[in-house]
PDB file of N, CA and C in Angstrom:
ATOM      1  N   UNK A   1     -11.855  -8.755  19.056  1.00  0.00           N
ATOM      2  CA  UNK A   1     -11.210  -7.925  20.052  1.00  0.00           C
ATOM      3  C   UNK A   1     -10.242  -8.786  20.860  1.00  0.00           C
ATOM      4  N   UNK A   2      -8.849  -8.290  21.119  1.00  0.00           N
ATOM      5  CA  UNK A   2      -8.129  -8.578  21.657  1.00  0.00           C
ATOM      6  C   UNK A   2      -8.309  -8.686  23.488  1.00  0.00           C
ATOM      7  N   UNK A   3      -8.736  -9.716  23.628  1.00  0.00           N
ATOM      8  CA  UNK A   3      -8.681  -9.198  25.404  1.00  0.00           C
ATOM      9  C   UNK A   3      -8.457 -10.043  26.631  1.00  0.00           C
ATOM     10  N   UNK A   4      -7.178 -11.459  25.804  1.00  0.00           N
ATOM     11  CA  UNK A   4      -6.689 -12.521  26.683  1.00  0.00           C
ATOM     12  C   UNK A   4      -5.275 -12.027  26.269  1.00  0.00           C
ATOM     13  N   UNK A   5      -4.647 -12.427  27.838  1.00  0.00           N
ATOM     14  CA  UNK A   5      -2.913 -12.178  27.957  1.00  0.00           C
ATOM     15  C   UNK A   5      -2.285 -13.815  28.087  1.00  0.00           C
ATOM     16  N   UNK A   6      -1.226 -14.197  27.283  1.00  0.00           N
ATOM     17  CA  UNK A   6      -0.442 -15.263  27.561  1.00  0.00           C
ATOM     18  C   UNK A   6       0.903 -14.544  28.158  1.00  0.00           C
ATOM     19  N   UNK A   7       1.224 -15.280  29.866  1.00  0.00           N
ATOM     20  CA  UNK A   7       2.177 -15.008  30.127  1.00  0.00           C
ATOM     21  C   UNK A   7       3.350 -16.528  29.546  1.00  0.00           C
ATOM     22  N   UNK A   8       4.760 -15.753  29.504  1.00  0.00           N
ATOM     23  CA  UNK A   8       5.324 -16.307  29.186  1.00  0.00           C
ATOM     24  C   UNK A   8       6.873 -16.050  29.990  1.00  0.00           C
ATOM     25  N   UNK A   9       7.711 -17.027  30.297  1.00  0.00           N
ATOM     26  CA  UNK A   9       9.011 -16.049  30.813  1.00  0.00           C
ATOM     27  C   UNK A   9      10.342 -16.504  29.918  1.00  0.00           C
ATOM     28  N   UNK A  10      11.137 -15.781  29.372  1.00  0.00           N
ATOM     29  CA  UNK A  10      12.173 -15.839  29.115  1.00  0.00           C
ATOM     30  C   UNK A  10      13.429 -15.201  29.517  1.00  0.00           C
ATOM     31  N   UNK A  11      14.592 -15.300  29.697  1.00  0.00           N
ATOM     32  CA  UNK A  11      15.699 -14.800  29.685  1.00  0.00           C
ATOM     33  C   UNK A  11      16.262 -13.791  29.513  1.00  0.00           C
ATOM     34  N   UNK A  12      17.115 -12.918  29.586  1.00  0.00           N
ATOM     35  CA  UNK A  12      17.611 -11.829  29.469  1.00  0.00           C
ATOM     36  C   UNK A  12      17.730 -12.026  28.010  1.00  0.00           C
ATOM     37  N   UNK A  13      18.952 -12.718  27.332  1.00  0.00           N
ATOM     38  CA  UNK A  13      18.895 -13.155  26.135  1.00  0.00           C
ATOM     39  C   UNK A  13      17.733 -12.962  25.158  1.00  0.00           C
ATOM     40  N   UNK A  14      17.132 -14.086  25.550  1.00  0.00           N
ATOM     41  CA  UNK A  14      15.552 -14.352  25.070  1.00  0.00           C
ATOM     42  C   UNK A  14      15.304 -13.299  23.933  1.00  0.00           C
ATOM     43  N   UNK A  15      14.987 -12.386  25.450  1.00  0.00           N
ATOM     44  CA  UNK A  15      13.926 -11.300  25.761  1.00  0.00           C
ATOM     45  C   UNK A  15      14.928 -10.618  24.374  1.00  0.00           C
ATOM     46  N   UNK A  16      16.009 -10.305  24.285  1.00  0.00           N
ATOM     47  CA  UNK A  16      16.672  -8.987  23.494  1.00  0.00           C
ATOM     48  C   UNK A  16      16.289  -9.789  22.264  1.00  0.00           C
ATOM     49  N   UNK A  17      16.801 -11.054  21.745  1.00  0.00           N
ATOM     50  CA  UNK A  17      16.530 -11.989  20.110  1.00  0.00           C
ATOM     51  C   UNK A  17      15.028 -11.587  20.007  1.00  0.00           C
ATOM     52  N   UNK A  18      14.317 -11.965  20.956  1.00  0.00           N
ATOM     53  CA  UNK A  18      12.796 -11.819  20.440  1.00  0.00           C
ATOM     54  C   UNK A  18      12.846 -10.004  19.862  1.00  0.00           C
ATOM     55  N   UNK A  19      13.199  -8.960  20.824  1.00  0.00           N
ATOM     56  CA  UNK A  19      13.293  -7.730  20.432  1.00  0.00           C
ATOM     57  C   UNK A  19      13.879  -7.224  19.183  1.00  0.00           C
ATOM     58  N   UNK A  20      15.135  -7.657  19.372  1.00  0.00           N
ATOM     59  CA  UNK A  20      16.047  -7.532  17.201  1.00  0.00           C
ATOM     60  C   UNK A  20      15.166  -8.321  16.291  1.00  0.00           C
ATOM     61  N   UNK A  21      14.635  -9.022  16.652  1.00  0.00           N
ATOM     62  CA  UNK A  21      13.888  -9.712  15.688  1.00  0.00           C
ATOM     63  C   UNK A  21      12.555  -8.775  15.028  1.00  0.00           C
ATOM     64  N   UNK A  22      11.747  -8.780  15.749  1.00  0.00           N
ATOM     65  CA  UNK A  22      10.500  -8.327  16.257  1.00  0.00           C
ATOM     66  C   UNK A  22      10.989  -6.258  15.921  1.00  0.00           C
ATOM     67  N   UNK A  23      12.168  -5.699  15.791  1.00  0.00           N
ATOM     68  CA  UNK A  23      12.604  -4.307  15.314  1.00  0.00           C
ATOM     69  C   UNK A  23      13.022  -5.037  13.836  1.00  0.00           C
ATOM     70  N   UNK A  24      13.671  -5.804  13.788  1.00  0.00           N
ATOM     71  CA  UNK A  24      13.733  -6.126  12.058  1.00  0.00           C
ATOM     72  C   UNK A  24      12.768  -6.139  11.251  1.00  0.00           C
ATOM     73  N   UNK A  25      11.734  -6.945  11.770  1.00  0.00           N
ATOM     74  CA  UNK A  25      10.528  -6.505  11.203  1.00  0.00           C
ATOM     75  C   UNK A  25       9.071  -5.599  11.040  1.00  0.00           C
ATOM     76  N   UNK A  26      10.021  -4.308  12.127  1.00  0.00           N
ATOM     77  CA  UNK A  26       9.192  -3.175  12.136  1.00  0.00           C
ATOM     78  C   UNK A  26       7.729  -3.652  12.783  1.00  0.00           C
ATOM     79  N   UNK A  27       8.233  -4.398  13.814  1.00  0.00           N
ATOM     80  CA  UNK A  27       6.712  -4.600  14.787  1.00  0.00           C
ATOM     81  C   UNK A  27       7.074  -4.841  15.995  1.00  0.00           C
ATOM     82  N   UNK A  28       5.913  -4.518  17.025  1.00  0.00           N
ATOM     83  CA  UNK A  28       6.422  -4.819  18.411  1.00  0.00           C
ATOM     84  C   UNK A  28       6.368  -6.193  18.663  1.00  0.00           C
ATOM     85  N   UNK A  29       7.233  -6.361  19.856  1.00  0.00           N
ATOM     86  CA  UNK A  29       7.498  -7.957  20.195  1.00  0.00           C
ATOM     87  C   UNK A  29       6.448  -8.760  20.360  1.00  0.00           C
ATOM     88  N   UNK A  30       5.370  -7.927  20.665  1.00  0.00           N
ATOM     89  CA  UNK A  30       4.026  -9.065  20.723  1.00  0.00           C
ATOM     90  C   UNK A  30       3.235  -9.046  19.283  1.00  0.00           C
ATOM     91  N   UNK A  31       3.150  -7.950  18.971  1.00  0.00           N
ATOM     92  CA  UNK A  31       2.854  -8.096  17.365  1.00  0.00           C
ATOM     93  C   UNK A  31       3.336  -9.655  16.915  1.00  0.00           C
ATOM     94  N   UNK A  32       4.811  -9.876  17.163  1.00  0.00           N
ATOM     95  CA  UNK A  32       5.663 -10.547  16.330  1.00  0.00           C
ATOM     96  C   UNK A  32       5.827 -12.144  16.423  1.00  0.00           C
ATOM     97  N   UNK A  33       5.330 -12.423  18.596  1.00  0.00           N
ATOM     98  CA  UNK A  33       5.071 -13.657  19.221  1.00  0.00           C
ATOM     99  C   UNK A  33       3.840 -14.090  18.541  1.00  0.00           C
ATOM    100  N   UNK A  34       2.949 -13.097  18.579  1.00  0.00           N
ATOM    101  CA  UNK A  34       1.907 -13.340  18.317  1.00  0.00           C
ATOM    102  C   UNK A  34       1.462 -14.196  16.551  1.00  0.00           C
ATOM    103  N   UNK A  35       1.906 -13.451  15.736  1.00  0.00           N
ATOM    104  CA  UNK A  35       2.393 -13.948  14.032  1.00  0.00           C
ATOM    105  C   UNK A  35       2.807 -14.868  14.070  1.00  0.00           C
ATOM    106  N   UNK A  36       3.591 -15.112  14.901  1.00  0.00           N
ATOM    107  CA  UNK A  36       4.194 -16.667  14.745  1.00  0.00           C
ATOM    108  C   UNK A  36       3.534 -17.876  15.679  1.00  0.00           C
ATOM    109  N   UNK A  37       3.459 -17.239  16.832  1.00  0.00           N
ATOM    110  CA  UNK A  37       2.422 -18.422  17.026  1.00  0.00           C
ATOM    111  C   UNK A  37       1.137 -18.579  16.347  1.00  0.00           C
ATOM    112  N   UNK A  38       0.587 -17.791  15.680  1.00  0.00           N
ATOM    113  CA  UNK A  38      -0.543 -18.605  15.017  1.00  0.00           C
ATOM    114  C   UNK A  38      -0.162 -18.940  13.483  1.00  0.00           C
ATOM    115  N   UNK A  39       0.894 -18.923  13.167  1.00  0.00           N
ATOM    116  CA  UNK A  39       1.774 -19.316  11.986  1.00  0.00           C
ATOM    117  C   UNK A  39       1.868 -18.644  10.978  1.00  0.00           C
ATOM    118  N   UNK A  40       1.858 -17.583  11.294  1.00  0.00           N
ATOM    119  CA  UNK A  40       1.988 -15.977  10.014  1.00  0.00           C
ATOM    120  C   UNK A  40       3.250 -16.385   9.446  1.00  0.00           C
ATOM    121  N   UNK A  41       3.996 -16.345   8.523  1.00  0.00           N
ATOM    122  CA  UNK A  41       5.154 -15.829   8.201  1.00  0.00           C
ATOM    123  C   UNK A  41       5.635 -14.311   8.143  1.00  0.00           C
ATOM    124  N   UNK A  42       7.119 -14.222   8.949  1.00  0.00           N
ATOM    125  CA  UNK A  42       6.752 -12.372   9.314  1.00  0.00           C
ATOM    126  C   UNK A  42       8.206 -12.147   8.501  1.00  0.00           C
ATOM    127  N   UNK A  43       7.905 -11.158   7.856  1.00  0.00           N
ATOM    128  CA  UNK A  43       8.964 -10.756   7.132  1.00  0.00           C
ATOM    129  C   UNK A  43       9.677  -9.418   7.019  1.00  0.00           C
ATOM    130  N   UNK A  44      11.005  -9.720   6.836  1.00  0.00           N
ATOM    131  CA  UNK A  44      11.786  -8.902   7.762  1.00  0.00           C
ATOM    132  C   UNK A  44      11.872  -7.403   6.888  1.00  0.00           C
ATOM    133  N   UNK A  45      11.747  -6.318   7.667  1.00  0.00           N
ATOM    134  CA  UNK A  45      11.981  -5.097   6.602  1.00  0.00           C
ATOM    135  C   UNK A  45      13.705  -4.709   6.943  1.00  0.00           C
ATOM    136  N   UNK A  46      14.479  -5.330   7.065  1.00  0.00           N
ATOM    137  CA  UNK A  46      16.082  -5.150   6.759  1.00  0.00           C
ATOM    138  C   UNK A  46      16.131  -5.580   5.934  1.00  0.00           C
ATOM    139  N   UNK A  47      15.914  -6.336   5.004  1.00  0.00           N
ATOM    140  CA  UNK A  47      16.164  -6.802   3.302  1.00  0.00           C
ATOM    141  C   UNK A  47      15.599  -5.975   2.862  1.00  0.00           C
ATOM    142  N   UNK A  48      14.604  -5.365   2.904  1.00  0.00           N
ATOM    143  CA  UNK A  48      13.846  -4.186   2.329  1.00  0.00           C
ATOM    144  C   UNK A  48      14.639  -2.971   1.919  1.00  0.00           C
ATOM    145  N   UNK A  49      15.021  -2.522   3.211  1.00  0.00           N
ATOM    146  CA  UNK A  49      16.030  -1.584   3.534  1.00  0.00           C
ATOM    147  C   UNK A  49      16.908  -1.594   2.840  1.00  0.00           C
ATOM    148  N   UNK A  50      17.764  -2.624   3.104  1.00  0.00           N
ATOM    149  CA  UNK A  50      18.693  -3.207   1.986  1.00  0.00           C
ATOM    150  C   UNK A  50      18.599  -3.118   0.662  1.00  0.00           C
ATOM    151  N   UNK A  51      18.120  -3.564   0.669  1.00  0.00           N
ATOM    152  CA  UNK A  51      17.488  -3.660  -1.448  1.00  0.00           C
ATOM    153  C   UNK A  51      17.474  -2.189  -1.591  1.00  0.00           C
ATOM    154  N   UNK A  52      16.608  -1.081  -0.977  1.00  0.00           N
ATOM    155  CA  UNK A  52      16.504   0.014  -1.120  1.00  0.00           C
ATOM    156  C   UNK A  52      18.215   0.817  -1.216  1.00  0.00           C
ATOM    157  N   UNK A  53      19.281   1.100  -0.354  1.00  0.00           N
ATOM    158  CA  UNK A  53      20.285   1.067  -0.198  1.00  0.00           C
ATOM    159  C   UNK A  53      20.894   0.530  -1.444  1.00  0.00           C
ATOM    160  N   UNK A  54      21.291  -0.514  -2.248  1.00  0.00           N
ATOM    161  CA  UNK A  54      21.575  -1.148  -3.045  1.00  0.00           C
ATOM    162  C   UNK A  54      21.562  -0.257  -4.178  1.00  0.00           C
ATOM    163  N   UNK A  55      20.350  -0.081  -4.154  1.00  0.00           N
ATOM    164  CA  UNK A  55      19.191   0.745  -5.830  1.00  0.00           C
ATOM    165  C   UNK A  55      20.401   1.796  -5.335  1.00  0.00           C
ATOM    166  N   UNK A  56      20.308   2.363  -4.468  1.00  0.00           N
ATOM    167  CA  UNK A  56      20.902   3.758  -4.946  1.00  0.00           C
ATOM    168  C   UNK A  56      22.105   3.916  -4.978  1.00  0.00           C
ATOM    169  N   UNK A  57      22.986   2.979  -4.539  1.00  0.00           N
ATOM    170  CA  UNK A  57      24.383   2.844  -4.685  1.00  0.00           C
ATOM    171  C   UNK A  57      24.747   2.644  -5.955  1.00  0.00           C
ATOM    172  N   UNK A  58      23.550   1.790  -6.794  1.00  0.00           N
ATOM    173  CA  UNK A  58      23.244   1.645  -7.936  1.00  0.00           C
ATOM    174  C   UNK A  58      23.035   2.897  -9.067  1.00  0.00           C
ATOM    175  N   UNK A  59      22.337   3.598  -8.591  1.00  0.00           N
ATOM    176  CA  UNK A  59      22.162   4.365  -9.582  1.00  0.00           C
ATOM    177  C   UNK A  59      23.697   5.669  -9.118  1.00  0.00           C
ATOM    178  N   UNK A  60      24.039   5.800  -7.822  1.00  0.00           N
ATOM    179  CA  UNK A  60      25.388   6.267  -8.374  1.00  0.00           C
ATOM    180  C   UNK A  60      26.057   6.004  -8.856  1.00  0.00           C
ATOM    181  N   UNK A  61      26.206   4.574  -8.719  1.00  0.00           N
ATOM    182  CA  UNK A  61      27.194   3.899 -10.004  1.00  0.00           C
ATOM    183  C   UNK A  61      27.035   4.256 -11.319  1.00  0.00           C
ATOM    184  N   UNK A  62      25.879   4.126 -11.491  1.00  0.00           N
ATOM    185  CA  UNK A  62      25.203   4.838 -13.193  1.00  0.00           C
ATOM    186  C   UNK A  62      25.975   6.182 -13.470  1.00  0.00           C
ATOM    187  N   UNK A  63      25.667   6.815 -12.416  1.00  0.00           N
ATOM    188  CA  UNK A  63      26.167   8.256 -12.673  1.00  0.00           C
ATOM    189  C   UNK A  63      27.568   8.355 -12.907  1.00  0.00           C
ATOM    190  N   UNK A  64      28.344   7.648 -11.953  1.00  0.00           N
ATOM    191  CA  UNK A  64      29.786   7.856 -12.417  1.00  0.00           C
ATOM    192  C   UNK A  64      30.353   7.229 -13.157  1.00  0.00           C
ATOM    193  N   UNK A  65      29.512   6.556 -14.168  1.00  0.00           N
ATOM    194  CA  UNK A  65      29.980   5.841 -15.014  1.00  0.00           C
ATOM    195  C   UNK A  65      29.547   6.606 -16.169  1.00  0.00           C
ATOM    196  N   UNK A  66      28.163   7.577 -16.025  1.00  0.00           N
ATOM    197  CA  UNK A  66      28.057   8.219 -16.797  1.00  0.00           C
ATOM    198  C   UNK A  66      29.279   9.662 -16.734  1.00  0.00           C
ATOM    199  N   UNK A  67      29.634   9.876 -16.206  1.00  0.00           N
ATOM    200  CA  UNK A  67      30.680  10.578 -15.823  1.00  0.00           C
ATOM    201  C   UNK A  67      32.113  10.175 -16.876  1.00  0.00           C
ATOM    202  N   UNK A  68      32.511   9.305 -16.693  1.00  0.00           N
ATOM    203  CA  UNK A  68      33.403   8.800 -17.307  1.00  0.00           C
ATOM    204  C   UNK A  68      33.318   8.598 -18.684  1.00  0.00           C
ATOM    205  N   UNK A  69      32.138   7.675 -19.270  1.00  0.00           N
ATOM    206  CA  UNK A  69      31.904   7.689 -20.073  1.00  0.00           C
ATOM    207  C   UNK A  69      31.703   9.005 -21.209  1.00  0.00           C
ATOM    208  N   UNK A  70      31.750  10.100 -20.660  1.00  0.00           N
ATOM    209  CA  UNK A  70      31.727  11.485 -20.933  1.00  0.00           C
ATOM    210  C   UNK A  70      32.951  11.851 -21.070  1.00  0.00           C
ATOM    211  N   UNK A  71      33.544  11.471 -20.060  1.00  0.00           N
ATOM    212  CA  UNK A  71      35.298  11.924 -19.995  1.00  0.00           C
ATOM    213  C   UNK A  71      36.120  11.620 -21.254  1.00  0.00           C
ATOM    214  N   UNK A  72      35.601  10.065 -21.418  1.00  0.00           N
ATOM    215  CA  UNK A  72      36.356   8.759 -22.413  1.00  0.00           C
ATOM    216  C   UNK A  72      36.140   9.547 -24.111  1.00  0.00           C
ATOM    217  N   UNK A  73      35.076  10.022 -24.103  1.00  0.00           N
ATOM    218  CA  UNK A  73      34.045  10.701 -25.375  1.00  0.00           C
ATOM    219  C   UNK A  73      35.034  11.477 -25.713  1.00  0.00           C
ATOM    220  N   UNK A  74      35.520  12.505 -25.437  1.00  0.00           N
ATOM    221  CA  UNK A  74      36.115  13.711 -26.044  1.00  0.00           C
ATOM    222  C   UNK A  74      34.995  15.031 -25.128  1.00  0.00           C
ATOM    223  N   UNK A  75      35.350  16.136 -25.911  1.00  0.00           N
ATOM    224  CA  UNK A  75      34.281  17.062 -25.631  1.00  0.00           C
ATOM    225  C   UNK A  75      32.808  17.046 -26.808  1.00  0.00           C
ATOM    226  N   UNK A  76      32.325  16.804 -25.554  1.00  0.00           N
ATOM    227  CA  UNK A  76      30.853  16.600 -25.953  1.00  0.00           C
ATOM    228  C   UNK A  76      29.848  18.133 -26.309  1.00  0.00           C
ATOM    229  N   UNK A  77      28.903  18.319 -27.022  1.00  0.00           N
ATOM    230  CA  UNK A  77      28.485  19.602 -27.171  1.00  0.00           C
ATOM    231  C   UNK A  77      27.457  19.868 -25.767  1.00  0.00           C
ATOM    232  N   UNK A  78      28.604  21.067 -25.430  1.00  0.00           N
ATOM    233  CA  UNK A  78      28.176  22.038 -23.708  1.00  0.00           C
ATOM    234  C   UNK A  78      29.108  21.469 -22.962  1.00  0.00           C
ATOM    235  N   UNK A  79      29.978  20.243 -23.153  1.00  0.00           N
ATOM    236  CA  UNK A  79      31.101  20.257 -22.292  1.00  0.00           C
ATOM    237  C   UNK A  79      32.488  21.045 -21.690  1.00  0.00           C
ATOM    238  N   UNK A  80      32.335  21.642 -23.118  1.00  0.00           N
ATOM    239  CA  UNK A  80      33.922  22.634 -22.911  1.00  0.00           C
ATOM    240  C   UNK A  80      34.121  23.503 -21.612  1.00  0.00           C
ATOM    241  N   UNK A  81      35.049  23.262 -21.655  1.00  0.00           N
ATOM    242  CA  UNK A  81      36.095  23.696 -20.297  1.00  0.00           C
ATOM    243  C   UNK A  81      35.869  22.905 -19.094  1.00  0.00           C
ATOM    244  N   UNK A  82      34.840  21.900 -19.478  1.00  0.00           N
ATOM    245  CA  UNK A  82      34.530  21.334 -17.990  1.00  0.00           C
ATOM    246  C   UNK A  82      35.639  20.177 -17.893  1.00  0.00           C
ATOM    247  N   UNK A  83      36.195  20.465 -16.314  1.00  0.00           N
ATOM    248  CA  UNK A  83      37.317  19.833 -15.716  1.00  0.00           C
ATOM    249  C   UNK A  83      36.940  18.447 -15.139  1.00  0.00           C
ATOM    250  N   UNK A  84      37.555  17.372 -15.373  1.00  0.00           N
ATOM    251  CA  UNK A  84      36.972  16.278 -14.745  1.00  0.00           C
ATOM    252  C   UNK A  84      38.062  15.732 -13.897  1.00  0.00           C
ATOM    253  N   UNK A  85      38.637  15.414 -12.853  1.00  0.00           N
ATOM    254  CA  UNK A  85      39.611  14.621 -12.137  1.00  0.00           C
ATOM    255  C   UNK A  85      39.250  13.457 -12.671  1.00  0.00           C
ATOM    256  N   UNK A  86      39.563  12.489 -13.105  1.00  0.00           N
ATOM    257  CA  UNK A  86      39.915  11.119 -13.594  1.00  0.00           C
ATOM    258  C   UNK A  86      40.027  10.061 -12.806  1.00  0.00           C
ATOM    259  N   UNK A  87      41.316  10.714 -11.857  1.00  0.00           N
ATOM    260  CA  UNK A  87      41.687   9.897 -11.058  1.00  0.00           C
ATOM    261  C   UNK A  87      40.905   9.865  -9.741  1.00  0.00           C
ATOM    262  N   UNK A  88      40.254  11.146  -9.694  1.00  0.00           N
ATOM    263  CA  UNK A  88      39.303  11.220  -8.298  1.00  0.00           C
ATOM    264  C   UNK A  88      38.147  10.427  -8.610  1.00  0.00           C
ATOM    265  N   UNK A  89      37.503  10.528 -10.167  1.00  0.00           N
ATOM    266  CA  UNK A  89      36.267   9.242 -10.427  1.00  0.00           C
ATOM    267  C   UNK A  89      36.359   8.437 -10.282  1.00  0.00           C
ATOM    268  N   UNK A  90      37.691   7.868 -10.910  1.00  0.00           N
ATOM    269  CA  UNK A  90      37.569   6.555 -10.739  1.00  0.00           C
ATOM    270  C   UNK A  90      37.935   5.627  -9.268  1.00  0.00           C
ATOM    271  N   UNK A  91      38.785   6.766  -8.269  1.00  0.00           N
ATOM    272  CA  UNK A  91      38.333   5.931  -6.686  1.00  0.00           C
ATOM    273  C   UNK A  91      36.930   6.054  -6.491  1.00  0.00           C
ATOM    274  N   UNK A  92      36.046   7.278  -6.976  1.00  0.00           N
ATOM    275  CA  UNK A  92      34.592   7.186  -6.320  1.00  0.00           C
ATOM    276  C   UNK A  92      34.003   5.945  -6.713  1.00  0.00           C
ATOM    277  N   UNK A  93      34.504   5.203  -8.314  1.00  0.00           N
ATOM    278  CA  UNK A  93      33.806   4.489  -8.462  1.00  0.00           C
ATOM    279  C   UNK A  93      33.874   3.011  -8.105  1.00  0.00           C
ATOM    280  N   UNK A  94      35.462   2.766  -7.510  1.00  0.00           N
ATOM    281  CA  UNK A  94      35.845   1.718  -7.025  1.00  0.00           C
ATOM    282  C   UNK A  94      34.847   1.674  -5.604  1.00  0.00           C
ATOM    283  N   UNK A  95      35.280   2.987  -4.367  1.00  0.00           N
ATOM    284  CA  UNK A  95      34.419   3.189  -3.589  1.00  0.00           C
ATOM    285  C   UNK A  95      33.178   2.692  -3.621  1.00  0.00           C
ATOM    286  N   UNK A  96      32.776   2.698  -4.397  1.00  0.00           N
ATOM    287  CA  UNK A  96      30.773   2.698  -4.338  1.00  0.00           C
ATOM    288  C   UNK A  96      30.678   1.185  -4.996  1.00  0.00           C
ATOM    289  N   UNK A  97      31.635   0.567  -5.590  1.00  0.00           N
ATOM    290  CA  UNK A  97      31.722  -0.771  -5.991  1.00  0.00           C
ATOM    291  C   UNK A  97      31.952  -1.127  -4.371  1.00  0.00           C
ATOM    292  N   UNK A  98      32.722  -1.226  -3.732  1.00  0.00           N
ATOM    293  CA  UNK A  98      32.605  -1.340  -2.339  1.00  0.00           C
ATOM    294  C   UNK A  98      31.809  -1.875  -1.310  1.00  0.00           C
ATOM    295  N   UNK A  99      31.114  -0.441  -1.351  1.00  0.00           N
ATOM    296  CA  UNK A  99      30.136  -0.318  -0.674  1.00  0.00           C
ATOM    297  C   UNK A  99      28.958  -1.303  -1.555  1.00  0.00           C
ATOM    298  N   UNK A 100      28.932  -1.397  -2.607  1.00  0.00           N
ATOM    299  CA  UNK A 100      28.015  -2.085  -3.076  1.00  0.00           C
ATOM    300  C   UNK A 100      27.782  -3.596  -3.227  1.00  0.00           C
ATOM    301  N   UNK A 101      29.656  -3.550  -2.918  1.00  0.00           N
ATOM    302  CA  UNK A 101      29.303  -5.508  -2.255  1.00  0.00           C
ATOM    303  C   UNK A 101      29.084  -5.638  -0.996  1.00  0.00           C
ATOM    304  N   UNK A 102      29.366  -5.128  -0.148  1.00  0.00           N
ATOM    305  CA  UNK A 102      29.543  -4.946   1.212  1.00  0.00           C
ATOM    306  C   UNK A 102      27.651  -4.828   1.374  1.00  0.00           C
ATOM    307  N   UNK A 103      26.816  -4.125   0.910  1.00  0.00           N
ATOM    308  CA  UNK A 103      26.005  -4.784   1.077  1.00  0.00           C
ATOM    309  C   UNK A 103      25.100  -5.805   0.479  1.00  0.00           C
ATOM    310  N   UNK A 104      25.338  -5.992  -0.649  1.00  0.00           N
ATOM    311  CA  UNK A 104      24.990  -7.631  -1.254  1.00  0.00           C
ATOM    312  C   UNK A 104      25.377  -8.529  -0.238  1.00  0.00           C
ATOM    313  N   UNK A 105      26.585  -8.723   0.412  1.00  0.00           N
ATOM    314  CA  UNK A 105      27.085  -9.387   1.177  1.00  0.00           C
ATOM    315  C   UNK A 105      26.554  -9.767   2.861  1.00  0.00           C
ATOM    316  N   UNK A 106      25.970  -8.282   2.862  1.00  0.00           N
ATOM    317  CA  UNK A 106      25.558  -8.314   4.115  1.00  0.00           C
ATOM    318  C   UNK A 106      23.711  -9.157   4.382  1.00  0.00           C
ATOM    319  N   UNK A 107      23.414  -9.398   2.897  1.00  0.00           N
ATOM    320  CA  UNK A 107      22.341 -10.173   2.732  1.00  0.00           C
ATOM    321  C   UNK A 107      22.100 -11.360   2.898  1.00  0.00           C
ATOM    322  N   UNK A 108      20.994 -12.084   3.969  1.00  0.00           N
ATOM    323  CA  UNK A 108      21.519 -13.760   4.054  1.00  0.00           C
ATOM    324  C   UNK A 108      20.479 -14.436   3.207  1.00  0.00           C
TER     325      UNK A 108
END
């Protein structure tokens, strides 16, 4: 059972790094003092997030590539009459290439 307090004082500063920190890893700030002072390693759920984000930028990519790759084919059987913009896929797919370094990038 939890039932000693360590006071401690820090800074305006401080106080907010310990807080972004301690929200990065989806725990409260004492949760987070606490992990580390007794030498937890605490790990951050924004890479998580991230990675998650990624996958699915990912699998739209799949899609509009499956898209294209359909286009490139000819008419495929059940395709007929279906209209494809070309030129509108292929910004979506530059787009989402984009976005998809942008967050690789944003990973440290």
């Amino acid at each position: 059972m939890r039932s000693k307090r360590i006071f401690i004082r820090v800074s305006d500063e401080e106080k907010a790094e310990i807080a972004e920190s301690a929200d990065g890893c989806s725990i409260s700030s004492g949760a987070y003092l606490r992990a580390l002072g007794i030498g937890h390693q605490v790990k951050s759920t924004l890479d998580q997030q991230m990675i998650l984000k990624i996958l699915r930028i990912n699998a739209d990519q799949g899609r509009l590539g499956g898209l294209l790759k359909l286009w490139l084919s000819g008419a495929e059987k059940g395709t007929e009459g279906m209209s494809l913009d070309i030129r509108d896929l292929l910004r979506q797919i530059e787009n989402t290439q984009k976005e998809l370094k942008e967050c690789v990038g944003s990973l440290k």
